[in-house]
PDB file of N, CA and C in Angstrom:
ATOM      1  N   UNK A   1      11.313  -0.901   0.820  1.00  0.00           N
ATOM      2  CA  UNK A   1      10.550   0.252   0.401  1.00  0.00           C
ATOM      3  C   UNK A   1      10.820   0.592  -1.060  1.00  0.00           C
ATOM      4  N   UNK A   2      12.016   0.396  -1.556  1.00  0.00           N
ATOM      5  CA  UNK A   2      12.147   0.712  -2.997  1.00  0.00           C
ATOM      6  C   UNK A   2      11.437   0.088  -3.576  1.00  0.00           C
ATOM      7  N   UNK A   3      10.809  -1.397  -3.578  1.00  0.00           N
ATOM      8  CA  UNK A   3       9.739  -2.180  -4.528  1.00  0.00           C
ATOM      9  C   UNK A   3       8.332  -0.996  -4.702  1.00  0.00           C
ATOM     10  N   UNK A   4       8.388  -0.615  -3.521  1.00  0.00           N
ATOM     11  CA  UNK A   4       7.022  -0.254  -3.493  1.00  0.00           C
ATOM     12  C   UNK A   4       6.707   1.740  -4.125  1.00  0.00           C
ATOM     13  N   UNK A   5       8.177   1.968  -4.038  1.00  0.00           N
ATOM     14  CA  UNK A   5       8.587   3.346  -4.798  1.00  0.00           C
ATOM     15  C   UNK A   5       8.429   2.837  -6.385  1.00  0.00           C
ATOM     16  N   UNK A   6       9.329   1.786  -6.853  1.00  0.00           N
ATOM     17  CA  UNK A   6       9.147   1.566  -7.976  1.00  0.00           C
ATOM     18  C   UNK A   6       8.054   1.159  -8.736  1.00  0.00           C
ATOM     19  N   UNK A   7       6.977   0.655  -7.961  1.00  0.00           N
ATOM     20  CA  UNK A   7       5.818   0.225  -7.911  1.00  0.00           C
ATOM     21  C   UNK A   7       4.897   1.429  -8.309  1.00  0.00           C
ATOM     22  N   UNK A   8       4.835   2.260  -7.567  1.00  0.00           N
ATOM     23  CA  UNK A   8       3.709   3.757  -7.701  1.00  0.00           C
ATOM     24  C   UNK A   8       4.790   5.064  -8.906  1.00  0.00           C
ATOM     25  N   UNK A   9       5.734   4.582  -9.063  1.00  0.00           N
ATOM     26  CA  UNK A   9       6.680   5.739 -10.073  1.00  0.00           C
ATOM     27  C   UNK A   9       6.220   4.877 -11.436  1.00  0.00           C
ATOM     28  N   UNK A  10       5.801   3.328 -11.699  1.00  0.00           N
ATOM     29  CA  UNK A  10       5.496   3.109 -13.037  1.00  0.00           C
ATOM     30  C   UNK A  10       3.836   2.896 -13.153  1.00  0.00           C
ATOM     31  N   UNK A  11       3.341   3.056 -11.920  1.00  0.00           N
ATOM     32  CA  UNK A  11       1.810   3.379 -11.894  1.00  0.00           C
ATOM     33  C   UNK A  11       1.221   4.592 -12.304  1.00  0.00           C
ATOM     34  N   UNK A  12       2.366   5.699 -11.457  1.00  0.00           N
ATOM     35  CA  UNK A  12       2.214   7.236 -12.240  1.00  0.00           C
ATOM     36  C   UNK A  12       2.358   7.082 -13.692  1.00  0.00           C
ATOM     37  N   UNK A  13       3.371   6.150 -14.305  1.00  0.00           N
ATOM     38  CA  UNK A  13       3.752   6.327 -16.059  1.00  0.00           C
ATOM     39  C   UNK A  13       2.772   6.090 -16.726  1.00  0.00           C
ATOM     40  N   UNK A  14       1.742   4.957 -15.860  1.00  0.00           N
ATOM     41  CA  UNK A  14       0.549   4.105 -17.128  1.00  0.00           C
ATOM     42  C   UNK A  14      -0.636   5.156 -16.902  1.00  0.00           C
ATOM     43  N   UNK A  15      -0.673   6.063 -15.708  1.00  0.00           N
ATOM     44  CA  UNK A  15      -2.053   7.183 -15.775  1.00  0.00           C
ATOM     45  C   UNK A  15      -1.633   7.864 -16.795  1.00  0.00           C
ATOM     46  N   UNK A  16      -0.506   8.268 -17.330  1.00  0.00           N
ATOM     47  CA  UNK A  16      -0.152   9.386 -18.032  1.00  0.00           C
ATOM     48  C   UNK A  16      -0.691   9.069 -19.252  1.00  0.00           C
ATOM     49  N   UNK A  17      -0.683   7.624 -19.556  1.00  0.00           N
ATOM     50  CA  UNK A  17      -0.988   7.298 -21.312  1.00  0.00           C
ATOM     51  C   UNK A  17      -2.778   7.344 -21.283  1.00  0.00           C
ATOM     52  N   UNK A  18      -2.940   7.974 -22.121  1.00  0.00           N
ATOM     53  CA  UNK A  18      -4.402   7.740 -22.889  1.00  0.00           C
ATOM     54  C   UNK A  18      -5.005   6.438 -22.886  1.00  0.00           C
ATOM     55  N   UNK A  19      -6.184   6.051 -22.569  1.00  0.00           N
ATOM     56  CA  UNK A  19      -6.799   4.838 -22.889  1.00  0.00           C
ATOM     57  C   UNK A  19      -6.883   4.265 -23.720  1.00  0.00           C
ATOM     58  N   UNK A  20      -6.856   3.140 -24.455  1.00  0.00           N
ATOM     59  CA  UNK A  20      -6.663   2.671 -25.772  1.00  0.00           C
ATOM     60  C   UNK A  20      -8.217   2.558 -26.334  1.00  0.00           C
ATOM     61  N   UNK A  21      -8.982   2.718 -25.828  1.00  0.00           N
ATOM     62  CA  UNK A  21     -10.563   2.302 -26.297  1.00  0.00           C
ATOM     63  C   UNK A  21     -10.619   4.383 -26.842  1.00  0.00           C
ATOM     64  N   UNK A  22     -10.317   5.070 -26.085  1.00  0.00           N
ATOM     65  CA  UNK A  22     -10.636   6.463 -26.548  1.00  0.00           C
ATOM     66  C   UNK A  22     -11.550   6.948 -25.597  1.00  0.00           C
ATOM     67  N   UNK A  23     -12.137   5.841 -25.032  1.00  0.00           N
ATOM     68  CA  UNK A  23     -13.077   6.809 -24.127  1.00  0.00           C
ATOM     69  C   UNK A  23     -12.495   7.749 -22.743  1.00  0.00           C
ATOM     70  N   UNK A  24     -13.559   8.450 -22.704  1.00  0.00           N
ATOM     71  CA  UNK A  24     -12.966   8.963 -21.032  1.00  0.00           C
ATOM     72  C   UNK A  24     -13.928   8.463 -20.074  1.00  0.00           C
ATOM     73  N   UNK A  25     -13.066   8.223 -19.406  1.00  0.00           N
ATOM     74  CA  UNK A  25     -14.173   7.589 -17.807  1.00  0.00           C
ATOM     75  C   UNK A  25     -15.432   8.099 -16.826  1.00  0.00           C
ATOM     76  N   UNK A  26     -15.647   7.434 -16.771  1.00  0.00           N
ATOM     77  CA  UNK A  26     -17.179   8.286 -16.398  1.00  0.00           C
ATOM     78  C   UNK A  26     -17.056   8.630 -14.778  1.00  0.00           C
ATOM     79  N   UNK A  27     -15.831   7.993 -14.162  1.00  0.00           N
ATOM     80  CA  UNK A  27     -15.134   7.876 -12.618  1.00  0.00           C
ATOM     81  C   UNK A  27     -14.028   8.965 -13.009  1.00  0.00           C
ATOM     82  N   UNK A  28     -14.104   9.695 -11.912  1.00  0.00           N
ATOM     83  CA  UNK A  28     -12.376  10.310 -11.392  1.00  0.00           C
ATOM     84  C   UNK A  28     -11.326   9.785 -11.671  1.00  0.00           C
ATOM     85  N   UNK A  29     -10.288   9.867 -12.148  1.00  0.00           N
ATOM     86  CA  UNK A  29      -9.217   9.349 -11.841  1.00  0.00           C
ATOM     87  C   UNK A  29      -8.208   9.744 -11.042  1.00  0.00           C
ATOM     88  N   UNK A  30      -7.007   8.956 -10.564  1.00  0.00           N
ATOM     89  CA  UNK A  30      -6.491   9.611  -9.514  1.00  0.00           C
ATOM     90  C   UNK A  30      -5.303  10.776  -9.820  1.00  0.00           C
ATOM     91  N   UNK A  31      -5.520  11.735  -9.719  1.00  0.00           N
ATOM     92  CA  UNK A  31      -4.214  12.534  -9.538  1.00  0.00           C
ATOM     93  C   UNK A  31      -3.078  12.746  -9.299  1.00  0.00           C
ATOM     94  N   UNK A  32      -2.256  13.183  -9.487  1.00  0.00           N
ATOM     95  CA  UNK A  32      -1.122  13.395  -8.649  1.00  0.00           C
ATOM     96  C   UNK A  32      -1.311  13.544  -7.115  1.00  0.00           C
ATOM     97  N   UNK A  33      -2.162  14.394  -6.706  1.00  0.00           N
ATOM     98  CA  UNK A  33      -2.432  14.708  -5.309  1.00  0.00           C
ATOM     99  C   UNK A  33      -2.584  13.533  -4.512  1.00  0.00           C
ATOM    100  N   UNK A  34      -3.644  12.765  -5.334  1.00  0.00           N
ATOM    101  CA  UNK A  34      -4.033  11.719  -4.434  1.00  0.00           C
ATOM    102  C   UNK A  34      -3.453  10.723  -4.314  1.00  0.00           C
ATOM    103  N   UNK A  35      -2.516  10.293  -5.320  1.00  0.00           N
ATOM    104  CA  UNK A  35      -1.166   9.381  -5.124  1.00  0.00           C
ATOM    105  C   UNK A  35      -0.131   9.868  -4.008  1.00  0.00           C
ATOM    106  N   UNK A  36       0.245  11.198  -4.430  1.00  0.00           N
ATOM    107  CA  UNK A  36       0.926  11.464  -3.510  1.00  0.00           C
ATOM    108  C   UNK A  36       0.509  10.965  -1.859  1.00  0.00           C
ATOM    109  N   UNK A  37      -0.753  11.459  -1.553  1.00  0.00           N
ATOM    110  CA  UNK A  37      -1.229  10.913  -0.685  1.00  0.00           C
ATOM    111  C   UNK A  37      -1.131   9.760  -0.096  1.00  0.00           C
ATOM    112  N   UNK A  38      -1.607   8.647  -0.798  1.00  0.00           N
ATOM    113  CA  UNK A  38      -1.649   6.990  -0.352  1.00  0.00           C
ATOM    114  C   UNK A  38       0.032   6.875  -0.647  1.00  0.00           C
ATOM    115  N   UNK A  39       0.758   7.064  -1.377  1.00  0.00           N
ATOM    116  CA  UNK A  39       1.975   7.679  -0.836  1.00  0.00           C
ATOM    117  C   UNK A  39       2.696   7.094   0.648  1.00  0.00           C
ATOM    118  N   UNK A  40       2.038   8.767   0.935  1.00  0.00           N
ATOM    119  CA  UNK A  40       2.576   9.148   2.098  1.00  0.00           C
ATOM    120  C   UNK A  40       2.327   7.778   2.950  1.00  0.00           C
ATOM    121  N   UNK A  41       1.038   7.593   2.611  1.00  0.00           N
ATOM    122  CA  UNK A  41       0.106   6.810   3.672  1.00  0.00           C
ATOM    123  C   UNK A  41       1.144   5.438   3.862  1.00  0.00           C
ATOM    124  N   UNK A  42       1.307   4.975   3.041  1.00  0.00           N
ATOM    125  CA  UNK A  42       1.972   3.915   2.878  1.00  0.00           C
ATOM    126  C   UNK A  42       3.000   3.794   3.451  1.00  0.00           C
ATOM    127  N   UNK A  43       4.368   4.743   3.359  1.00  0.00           N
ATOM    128  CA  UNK A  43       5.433   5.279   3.223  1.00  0.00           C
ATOM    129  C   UNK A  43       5.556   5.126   5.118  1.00  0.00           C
ATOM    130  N   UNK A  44       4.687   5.691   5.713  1.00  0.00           N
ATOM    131  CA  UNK A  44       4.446   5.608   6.820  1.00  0.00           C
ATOM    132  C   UNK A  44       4.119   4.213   7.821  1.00  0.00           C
ATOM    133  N   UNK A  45       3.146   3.758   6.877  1.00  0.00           N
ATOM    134  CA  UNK A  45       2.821   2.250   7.449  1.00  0.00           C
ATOM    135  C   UNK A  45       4.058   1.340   7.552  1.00  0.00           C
ATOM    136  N   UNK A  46       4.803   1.537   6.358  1.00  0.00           N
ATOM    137  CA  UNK A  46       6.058   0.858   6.177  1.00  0.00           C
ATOM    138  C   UNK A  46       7.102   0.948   7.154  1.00  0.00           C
ATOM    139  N   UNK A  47       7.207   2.542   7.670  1.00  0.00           N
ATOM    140  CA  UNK A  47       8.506   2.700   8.507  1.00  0.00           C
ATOM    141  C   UNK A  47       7.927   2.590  10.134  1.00  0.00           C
ATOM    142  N   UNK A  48       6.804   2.422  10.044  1.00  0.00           N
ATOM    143  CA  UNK A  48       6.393   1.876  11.457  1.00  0.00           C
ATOM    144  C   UNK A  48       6.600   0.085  11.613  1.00  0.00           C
ATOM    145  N   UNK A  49       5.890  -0.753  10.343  1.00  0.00           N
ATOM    146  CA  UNK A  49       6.438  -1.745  10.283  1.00  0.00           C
ATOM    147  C   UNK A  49       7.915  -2.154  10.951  1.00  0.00           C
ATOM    148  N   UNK A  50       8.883  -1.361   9.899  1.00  0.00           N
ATOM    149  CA  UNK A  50      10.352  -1.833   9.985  1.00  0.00           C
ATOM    150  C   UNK A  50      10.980  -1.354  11.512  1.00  0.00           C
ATOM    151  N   UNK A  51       9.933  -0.166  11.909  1.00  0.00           N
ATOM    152  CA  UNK A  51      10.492  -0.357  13.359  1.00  0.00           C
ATOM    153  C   UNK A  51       9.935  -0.979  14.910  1.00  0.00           C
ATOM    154  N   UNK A  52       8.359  -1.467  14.811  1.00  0.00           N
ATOM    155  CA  UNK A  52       8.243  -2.905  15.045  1.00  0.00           C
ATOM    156  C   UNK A  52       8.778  -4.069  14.848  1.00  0.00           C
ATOM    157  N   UNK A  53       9.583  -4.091  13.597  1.00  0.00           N
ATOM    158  CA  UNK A  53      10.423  -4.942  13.760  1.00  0.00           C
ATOM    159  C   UNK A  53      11.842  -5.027  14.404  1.00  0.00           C
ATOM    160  N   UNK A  54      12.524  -4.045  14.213  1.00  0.00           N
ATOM    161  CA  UNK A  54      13.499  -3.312  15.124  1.00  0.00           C
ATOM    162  C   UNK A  54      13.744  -3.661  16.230  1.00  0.00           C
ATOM    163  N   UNK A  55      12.670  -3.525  17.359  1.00  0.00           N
ATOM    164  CA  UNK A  55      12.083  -3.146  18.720  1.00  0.00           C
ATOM    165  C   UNK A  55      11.989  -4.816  19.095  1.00  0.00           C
ATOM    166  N   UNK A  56      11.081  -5.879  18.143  1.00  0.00           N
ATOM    167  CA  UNK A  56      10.901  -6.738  18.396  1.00  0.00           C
ATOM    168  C   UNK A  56      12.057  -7.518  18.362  1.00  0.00           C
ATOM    169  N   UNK A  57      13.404  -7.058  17.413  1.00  0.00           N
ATOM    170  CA  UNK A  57      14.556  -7.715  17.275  1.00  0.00           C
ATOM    171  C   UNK A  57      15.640  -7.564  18.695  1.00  0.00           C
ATOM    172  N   UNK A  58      15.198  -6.138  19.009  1.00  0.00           N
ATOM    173  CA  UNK A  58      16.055  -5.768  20.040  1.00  0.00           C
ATOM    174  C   UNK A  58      15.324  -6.042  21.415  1.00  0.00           C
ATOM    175  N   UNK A  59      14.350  -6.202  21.452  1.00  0.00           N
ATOM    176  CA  UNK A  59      13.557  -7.110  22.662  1.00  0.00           C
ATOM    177  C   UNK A  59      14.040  -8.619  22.765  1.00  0.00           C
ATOM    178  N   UNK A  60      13.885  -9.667  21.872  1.00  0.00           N
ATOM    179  CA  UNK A  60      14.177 -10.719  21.929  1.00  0.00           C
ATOM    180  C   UNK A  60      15.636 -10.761  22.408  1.00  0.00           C
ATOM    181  N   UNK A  61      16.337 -10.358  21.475  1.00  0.00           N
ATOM    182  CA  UNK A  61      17.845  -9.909  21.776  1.00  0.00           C
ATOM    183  C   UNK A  61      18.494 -10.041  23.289  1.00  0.00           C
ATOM    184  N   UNK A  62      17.759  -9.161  24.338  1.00  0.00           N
ATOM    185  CA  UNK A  62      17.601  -8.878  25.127  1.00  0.00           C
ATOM    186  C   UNK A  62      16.650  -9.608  26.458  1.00  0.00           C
ATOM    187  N   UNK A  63      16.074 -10.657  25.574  1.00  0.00           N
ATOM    188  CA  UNK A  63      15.711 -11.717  26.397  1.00  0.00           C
ATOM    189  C   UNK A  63      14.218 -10.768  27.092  1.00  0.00           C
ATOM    190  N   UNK A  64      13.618  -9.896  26.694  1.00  0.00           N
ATOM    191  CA  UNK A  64      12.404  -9.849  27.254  1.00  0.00           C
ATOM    192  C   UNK A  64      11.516 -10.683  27.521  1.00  0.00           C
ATOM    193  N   UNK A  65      10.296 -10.213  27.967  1.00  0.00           N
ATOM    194  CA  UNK A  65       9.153 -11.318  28.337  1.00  0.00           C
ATOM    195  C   UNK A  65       8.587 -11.505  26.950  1.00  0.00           C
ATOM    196  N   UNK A  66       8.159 -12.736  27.070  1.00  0.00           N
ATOM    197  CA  UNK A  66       7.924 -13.234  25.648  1.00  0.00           C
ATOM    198  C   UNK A  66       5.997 -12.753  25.174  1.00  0.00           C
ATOM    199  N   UNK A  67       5.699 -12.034  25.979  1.00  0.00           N
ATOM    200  CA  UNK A  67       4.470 -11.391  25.783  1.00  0.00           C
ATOM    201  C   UNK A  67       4.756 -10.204  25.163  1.00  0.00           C
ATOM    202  N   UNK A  68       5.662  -9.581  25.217  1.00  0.00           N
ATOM    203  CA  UNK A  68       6.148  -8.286  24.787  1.00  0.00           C
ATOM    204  C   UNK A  68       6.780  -8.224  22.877  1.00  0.00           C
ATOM    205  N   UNK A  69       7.630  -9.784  23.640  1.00  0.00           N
ATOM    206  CA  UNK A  69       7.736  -9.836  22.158  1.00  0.00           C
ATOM    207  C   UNK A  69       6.413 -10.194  20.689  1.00  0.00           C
ATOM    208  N   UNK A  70       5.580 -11.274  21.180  1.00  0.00           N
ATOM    209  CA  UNK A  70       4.544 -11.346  20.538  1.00  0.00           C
ATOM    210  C   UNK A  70       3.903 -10.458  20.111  1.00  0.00           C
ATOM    211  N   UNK A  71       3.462  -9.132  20.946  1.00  0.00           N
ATOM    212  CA  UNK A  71       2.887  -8.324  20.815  1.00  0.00           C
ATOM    213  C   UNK A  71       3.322  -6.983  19.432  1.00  0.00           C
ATOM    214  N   UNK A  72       4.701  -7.212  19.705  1.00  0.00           N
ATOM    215  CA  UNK A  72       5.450  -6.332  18.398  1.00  0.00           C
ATOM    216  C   UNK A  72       5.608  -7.375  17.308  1.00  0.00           C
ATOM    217  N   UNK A  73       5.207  -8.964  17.029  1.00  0.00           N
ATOM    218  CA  UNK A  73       5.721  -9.844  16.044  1.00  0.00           C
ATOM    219  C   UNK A  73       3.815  -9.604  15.701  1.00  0.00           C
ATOM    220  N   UNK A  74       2.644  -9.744  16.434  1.00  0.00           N
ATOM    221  CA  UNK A  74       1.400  -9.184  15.661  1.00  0.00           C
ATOM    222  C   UNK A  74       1.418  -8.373  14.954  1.00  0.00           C
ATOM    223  N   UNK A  75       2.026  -6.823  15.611  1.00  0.00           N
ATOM    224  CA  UNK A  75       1.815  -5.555  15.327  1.00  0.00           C
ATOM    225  C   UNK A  75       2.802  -5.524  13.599  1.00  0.00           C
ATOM    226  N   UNK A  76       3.429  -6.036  14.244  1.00  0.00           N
ATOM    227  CA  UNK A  76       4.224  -6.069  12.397  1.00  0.00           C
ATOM    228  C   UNK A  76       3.407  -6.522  11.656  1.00  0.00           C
ATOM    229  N   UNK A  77       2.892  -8.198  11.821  1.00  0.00           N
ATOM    230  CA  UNK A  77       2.257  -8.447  10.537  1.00  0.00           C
ATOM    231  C   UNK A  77       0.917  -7.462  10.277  1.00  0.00           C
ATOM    232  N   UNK A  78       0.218  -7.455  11.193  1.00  0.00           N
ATOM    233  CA  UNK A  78      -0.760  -5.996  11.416  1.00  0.00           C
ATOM    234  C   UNK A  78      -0.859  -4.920  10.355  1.00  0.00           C
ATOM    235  N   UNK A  79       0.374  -4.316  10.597  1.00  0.00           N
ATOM    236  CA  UNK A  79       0.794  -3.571   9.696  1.00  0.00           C
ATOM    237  C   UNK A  79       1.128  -3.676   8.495  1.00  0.00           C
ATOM    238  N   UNK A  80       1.781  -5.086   7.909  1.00  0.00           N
ATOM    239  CA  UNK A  80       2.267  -5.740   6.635  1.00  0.00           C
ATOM    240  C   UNK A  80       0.525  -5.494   6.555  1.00  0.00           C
ATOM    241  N   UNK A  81      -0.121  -6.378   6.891  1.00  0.00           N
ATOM    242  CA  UNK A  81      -1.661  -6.479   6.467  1.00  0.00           C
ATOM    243  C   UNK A  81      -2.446  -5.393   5.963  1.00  0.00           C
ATOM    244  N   UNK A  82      -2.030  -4.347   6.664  1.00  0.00           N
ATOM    245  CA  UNK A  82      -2.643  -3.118   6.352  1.00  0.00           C
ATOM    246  C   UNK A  82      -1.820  -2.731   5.010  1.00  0.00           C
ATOM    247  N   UNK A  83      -0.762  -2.088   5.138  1.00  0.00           N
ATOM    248  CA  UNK A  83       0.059  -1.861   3.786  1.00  0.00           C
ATOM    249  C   UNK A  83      -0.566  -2.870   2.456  1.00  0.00           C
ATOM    250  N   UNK A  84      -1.174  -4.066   2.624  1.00  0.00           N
ATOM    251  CA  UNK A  84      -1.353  -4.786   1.113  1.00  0.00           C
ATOM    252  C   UNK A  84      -2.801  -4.349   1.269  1.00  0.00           C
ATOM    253  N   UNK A  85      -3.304  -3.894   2.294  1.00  0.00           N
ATOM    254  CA  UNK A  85      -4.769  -3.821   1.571  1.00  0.00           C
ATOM    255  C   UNK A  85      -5.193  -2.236   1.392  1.00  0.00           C
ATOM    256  N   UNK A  86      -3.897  -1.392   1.962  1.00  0.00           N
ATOM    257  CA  UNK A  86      -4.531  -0.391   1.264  1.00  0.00           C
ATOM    258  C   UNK A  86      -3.747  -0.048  -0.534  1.00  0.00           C
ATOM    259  N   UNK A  87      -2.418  -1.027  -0.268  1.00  0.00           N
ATOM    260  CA  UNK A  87      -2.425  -1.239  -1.950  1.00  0.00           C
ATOM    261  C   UNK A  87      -3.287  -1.605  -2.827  1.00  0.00           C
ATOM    262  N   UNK A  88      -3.821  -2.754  -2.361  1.00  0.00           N
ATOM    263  CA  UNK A  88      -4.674  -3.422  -3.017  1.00  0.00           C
ATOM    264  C   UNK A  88      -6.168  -2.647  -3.129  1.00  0.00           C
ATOM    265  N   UNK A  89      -6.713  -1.801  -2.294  1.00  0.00           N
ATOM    266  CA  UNK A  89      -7.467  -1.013  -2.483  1.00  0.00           C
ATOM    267  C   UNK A  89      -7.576   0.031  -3.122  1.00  0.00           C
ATOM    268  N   UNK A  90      -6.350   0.753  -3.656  1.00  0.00           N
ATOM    269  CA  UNK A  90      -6.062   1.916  -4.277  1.00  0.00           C
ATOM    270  C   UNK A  90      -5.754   1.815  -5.600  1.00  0.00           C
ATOM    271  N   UNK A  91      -4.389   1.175  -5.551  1.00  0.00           N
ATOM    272  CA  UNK A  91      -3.634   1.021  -7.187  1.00  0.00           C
ATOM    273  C   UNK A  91      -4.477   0.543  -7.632  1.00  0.00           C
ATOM    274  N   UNK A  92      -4.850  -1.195  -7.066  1.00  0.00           N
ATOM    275  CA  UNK A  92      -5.645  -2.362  -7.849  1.00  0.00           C
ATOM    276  C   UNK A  92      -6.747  -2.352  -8.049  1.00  0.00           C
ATOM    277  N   UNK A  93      -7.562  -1.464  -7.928  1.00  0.00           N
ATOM    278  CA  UNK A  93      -9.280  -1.489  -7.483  1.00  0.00           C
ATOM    279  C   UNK A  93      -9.596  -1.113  -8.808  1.00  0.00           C
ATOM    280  N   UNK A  94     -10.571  -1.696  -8.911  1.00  0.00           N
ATOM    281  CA  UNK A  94     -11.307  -0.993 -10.520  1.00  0.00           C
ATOM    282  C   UNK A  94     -12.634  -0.562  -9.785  1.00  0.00           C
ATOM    283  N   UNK A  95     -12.853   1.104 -10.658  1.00  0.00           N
ATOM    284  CA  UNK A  95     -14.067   1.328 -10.095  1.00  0.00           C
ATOM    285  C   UNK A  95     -15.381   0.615  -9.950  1.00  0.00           C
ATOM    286  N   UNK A  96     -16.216   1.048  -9.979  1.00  0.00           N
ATOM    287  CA  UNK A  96     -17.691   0.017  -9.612  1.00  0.00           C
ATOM    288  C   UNK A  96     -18.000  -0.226 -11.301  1.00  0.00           C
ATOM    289  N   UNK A  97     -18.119   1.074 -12.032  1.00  0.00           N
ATOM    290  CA  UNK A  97     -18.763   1.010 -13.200  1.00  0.00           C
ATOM    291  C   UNK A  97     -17.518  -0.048 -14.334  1.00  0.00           C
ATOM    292  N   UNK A  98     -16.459   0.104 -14.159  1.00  0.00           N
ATOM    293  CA  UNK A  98     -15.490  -0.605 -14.867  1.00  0.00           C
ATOM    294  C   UNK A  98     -15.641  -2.094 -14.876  1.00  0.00           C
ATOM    295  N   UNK A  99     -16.163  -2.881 -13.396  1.00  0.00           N
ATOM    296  CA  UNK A  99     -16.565  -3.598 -12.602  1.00  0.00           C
ATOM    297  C   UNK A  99     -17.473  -4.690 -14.070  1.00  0.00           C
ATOM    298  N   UNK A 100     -18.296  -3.413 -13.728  1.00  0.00           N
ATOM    299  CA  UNK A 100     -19.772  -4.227 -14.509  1.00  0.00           C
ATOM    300  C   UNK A 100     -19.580  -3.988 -15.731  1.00  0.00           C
ATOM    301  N   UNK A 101     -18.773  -3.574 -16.345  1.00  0.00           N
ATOM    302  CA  UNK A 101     -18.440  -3.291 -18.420  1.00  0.00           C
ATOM    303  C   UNK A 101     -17.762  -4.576 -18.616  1.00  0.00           C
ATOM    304  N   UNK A 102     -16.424  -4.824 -17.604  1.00  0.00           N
ATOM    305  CA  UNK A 102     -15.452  -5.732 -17.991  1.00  0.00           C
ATOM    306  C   UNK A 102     -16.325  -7.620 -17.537  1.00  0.00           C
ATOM    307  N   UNK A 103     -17.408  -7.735 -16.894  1.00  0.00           N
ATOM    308  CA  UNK A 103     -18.186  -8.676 -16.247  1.00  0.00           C
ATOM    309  C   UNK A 103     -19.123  -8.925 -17.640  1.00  0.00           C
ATOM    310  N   UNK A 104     -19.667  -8.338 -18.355  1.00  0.00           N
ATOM    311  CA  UNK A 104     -20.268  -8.301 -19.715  1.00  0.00           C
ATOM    312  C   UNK A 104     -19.383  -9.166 -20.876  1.00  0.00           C
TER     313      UNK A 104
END
């Protein structure tokens, strides 16, 4: 989880600087609020992850049925899956209009 703290604490640093072209965007940008948010969101996905993994460690461990275990070794990657794409949807996304300036 710290990669991903350190990750959105130097994402907050680069909103803070001014654009180098001068312009202002013709899109929203994101806030504090709304970081905080995907944040949370994340923050959450993560500690459900690590305790699917947990569960799945202490199942095997324990010699459960091996359907049980599969089912928490999906649900993890599941979740890994989700966590990169709502990174990848948030931090990484360039709006639509940015899209078609930088395609020119």
């Amino acid at each position: 989880m710290t990669q991903a703290r350190a990750f959105i604490n130097a994402r907050r640093s680069r909103l803070a600087w001014p654009s180098l072209s001068g312009r202002t965007p013709s899109v929203p940008t994101m806030s504090e609020t709304h970081l905080s948010e995907v944040e949370k969101t994340l923050l959450y996905i993560s500690e459900a992850r690590e305790r699917a993994e947990r569960a799945r460690a202490t199942l095997e461990s324990a010699g459960a049925e091996p359907h049980l275990v599969a089912a928490l070794k999906a649900t993890e990657q599941a979740l890994a899956d989700d966590h990169r794409k709502l990174m990848q949807r948030t931090f990484f996304a360039v709006p639509s209009n940015d899209q078609e300036r930088l395609a020119v």
